[in-house]
N, C-alpha and C. Protein backbone atom coordinates (compact mmCIF):
# COMPACT_ATOMS: atom_id res chain seq x y z
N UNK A 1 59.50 40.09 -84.69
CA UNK A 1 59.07 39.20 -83.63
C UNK A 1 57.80 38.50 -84.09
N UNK A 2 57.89 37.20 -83.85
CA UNK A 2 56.40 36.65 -84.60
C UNK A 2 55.26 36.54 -83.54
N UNK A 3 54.23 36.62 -83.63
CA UNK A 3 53.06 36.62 -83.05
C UNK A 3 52.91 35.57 -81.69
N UNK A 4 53.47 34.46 -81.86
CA UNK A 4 53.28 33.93 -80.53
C UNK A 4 54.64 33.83 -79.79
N UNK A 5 55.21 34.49 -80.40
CA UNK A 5 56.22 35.00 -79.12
C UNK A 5 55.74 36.00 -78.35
N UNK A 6 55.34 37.07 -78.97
CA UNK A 6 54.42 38.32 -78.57
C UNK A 6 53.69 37.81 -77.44
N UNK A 7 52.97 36.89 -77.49
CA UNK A 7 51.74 36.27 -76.49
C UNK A 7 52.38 35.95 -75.60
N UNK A 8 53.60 34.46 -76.17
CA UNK A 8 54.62 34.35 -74.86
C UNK A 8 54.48 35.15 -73.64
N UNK A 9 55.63 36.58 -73.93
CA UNK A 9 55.81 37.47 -73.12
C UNK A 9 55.20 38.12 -72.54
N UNK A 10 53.63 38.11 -73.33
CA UNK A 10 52.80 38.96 -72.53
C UNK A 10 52.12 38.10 -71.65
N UNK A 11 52.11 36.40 -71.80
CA UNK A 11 51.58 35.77 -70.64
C UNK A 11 52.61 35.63 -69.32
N UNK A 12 53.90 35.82 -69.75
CA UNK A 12 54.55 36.13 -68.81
C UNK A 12 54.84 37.34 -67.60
N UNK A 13 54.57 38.16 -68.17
CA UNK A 13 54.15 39.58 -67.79
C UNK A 13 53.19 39.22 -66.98
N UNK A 14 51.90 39.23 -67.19
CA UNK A 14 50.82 38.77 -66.28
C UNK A 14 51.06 38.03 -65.00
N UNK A 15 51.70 36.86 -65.43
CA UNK A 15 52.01 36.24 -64.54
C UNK A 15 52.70 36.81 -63.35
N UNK A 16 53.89 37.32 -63.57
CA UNK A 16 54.84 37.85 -63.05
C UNK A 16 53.92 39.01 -61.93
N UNK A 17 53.16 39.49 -62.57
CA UNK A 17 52.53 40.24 -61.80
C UNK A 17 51.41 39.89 -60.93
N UNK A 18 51.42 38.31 -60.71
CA UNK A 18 50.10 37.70 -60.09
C UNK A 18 48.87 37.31 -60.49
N UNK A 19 49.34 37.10 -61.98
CA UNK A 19 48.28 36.63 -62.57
C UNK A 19 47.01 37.42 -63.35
N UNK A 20 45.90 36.74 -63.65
CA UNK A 20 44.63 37.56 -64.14
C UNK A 20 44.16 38.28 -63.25
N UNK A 21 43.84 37.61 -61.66
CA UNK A 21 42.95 38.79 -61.20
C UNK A 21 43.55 40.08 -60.57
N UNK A 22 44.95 40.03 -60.52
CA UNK A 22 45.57 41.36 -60.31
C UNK A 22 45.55 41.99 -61.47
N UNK A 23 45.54 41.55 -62.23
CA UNK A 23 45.20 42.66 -63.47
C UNK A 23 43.77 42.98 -63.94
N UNK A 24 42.82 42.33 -63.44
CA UNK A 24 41.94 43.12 -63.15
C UNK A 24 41.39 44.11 -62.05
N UNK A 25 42.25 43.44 -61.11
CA UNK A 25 42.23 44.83 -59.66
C UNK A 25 42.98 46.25 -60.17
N UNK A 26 44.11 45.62 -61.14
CA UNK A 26 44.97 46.94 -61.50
C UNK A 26 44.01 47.99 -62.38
N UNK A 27 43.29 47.32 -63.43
CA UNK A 27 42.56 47.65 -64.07
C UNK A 27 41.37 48.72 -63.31
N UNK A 28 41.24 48.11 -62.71
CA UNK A 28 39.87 48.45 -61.68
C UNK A 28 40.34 49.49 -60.78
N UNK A 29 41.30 49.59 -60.42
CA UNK A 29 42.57 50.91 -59.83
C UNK A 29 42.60 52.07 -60.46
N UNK A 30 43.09 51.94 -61.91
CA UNK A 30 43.20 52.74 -62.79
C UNK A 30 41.70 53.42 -63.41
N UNK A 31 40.83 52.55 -63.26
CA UNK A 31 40.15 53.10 -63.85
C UNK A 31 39.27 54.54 -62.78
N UNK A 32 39.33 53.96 -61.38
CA UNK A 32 38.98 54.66 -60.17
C UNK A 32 39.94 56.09 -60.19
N UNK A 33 40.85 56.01 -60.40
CA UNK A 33 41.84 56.80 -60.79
C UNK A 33 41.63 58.03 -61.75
N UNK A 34 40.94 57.07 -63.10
CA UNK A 34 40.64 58.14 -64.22
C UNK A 34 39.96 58.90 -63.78
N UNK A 35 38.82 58.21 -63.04
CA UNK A 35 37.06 58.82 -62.93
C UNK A 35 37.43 60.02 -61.63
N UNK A 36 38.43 59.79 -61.18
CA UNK A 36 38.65 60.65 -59.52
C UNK A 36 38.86 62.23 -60.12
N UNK A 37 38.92 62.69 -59.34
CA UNK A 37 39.15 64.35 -59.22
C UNK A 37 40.62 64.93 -59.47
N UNK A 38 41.17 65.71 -59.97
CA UNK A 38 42.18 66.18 -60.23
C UNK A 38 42.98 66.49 -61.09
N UNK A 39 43.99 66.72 -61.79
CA UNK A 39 44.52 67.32 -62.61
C UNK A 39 44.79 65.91 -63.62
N UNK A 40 45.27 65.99 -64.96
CA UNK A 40 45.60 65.01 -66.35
C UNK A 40 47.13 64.52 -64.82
N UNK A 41 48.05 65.32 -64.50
CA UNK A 41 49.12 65.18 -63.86
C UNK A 41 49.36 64.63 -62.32
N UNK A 42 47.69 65.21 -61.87
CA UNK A 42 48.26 64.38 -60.50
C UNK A 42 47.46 62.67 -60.69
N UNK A 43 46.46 62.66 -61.60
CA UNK A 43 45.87 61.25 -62.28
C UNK A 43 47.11 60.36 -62.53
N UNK A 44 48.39 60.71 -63.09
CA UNK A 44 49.33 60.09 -63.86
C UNK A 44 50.14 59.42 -63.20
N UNK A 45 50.43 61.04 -62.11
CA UNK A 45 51.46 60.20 -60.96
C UNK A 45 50.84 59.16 -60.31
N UNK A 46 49.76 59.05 -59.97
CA UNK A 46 48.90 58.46 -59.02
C UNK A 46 48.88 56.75 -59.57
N UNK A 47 48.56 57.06 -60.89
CA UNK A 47 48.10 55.84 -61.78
C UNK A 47 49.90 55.39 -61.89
N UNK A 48 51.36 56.17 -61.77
CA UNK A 48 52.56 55.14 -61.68
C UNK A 48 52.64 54.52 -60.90
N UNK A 49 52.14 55.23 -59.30
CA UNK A 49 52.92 54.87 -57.89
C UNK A 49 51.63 53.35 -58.03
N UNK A 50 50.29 53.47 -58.55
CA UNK A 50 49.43 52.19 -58.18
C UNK A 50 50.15 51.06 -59.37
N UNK A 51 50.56 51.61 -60.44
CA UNK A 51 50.84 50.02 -60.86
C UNK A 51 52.06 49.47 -60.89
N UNK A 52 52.93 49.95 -59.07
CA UNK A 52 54.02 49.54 -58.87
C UNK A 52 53.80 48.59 -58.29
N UNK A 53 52.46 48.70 -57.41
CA UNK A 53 51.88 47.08 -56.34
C UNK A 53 51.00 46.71 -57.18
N UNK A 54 51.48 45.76 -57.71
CA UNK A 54 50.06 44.72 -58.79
C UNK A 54 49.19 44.09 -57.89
N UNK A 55 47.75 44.10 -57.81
CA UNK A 55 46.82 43.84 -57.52
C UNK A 55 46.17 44.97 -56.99
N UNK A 56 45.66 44.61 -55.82
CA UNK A 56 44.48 45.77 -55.01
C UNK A 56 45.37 46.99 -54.05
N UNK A 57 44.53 47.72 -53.72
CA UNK A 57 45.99 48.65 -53.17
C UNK A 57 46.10 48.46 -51.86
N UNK A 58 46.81 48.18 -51.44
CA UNK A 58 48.10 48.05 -50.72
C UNK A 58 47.91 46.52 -50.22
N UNK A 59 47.96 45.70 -51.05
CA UNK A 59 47.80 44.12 -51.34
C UNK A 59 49.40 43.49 -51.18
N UNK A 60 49.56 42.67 -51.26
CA UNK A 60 51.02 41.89 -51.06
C UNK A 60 51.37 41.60 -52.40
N UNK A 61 52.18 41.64 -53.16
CA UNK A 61 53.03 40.86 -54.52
C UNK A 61 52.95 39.48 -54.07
N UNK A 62 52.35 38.79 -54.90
CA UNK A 62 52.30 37.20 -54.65
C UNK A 62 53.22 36.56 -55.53
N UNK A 63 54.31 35.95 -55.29
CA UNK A 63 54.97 35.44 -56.61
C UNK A 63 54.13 33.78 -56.49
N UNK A 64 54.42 33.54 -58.08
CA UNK A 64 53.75 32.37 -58.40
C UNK A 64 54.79 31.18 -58.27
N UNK A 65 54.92 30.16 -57.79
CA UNK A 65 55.66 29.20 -57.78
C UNK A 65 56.51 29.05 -59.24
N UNK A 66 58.03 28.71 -59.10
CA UNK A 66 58.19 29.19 -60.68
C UNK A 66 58.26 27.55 -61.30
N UNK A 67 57.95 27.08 -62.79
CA UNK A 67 57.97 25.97 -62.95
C UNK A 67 58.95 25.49 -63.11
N UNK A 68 59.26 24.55 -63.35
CA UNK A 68 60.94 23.88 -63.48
C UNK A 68 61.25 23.56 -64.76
N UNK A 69 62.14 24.07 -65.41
CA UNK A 69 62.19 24.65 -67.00
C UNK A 69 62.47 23.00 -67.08
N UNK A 70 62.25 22.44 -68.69
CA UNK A 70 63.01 21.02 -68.92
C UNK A 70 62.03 20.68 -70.18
């Protein structure tokens, strides 16, 4: 796979998920997550079920208008 395909997909990804600043809320989730109290295992589960809602927690999925391929 060459390198800016790589990017491609990963700007797509982002997107898909609402963009930059949900991925820094996700970020910012996870990291609250690490720092919290509890086991390597209940951290893990915790950190799947949060980066099933991208953005802040319990925020709405925003889809992005999609562009019109051409």
């Amino acid at each position: 796979m060459r390198f800016g395909d790589l990017v491609n997909k990963a700007k797509k990804v982002v997107d898909q998920r609402g963009g930059t600043d949900a991925l820094k809320q996700d970020a910012e989730e996870l990291k609250d997550i690490a720092r919290g109290r509890g086991t390597a295992q209940d951290k893990a589960k915790r950190a799947a079920e949060a980066l099933k809602d991208p953005g802040a927690p319990g925020g709405e999925r925003r889809e992005r208008p999609r562009e019109p391929r051409g």
